[in-house]
C-alpha atoms as a PDB file:
ATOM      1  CA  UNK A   1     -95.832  14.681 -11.344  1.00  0.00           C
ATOM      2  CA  UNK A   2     -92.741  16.401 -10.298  1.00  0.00           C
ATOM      3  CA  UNK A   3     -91.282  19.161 -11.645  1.00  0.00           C
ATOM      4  CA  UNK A   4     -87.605  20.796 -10.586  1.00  0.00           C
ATOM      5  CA  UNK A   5     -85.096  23.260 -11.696  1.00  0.00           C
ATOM      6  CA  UNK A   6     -82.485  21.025 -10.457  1.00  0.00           C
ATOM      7  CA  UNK A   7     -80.733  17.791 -11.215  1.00  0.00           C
ATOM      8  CA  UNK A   8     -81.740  14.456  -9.052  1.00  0.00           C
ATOM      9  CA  UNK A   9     -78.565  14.542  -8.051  1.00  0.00           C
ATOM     10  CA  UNK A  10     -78.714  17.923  -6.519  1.00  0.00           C
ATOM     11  CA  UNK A  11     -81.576  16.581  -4.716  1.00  0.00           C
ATOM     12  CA  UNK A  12     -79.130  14.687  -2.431  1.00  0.00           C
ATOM     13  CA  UNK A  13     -77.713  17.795  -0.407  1.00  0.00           C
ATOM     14  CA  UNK A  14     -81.291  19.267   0.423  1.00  0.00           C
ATOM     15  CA  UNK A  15     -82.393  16.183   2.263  1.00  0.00           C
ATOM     16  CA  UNK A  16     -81.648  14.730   5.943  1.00  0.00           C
ATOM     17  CA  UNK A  17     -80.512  11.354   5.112  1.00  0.00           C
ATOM     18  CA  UNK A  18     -78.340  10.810   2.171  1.00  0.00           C
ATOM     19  CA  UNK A  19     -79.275   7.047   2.735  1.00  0.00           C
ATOM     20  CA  UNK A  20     -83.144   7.949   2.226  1.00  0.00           C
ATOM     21  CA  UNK A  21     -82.441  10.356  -0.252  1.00  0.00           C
ATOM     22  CA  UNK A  22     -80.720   7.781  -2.784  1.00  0.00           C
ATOM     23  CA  UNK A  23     -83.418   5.017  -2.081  1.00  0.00           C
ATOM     24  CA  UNK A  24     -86.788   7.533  -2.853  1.00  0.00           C
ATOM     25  CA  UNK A  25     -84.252   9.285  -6.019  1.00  0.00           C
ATOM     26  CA  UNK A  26     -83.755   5.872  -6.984  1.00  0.00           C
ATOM     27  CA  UNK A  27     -87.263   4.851  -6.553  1.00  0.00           C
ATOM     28  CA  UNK A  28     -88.698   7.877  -8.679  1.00  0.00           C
ATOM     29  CA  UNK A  29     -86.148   7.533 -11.292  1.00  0.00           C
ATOM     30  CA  UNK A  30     -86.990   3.812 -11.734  1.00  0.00           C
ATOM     31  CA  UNK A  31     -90.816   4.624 -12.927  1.00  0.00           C
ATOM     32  CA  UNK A  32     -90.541   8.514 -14.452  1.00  0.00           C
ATOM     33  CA  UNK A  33     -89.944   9.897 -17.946  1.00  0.00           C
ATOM     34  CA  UNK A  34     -87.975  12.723 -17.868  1.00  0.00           C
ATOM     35  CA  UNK A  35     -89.315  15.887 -19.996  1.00  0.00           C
ATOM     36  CA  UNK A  36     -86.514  19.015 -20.288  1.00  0.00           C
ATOM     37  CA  UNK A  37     -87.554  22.312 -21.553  1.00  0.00           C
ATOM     38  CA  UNK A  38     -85.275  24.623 -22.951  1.00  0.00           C
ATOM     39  CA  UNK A  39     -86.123  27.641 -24.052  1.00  0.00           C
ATOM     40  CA  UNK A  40     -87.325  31.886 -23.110  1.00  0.00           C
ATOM     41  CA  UNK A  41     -88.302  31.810 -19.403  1.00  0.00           C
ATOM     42  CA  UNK A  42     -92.148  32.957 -19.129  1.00  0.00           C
ATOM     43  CA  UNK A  43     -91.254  34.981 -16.112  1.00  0.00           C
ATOM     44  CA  UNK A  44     -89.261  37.060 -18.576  1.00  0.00           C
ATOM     45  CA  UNK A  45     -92.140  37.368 -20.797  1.00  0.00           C
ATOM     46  CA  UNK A  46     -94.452  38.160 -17.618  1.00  0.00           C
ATOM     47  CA  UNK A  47     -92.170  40.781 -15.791  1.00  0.00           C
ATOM     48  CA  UNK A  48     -93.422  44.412 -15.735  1.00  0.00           C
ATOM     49  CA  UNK A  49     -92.077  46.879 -17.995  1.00  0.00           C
ATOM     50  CA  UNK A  50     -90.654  50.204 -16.627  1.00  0.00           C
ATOM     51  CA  UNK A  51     -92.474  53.310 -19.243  1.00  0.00           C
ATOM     52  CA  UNK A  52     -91.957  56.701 -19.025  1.00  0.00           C
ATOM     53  CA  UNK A  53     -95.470  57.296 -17.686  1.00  0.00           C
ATOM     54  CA  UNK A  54     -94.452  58.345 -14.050  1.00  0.00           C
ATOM     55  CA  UNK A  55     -96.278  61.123 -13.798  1.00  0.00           C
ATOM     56  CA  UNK A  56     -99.604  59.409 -13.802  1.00  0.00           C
ATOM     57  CA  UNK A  57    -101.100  57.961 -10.455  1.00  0.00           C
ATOM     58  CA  UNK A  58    -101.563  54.399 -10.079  1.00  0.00           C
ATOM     59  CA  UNK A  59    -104.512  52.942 -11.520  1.00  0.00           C
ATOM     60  CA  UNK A  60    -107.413  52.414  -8.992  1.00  0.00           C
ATOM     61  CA  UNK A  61    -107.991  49.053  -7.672  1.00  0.00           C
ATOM     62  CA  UNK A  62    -111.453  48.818  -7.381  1.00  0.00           C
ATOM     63  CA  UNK A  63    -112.851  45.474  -4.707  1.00  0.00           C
ATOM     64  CA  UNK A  64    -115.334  42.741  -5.886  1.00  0.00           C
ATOM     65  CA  UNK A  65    -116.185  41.954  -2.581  1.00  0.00           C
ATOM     66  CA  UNK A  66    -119.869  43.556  -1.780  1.00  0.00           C
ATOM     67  CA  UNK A  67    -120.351  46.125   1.544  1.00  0.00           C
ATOM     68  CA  UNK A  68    -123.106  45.148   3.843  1.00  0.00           C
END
């Protein structure tokens, strides 16, 4: 599985060997099924949220990790 946020043919510029390049683009292309999702980035979803809570400390971060 491969997954990309760019075009097979934008794959072209980022390798050494544009000769190379075509042959393993070719040779993945040959085989694969393409899948495109469109749609609300998670990342957006995921991102903190600034609130007006600045006057509190940061919450403690407590370790799992055991003292010997």
């Amino acid at each position: 599985m491969i997954t990309s946020n760019r075009e097979p043919v934008e794959w072209l510029g980022l390798m050494a060997d544009p000769l190379l390049a075509q042959s393993a683009i070719d040779r993945l292309q040959s085989a694969a099924h393409e899948l495109v999702l469109d749609g609300e980035s998670y990342r957006q979803r995921q991102k903190p949220t600034v609130t007006d809570d600045l006057d509190q400390p940061p919450p403690v971060r407590r370790s799992s990790r055991r003292r010997t």
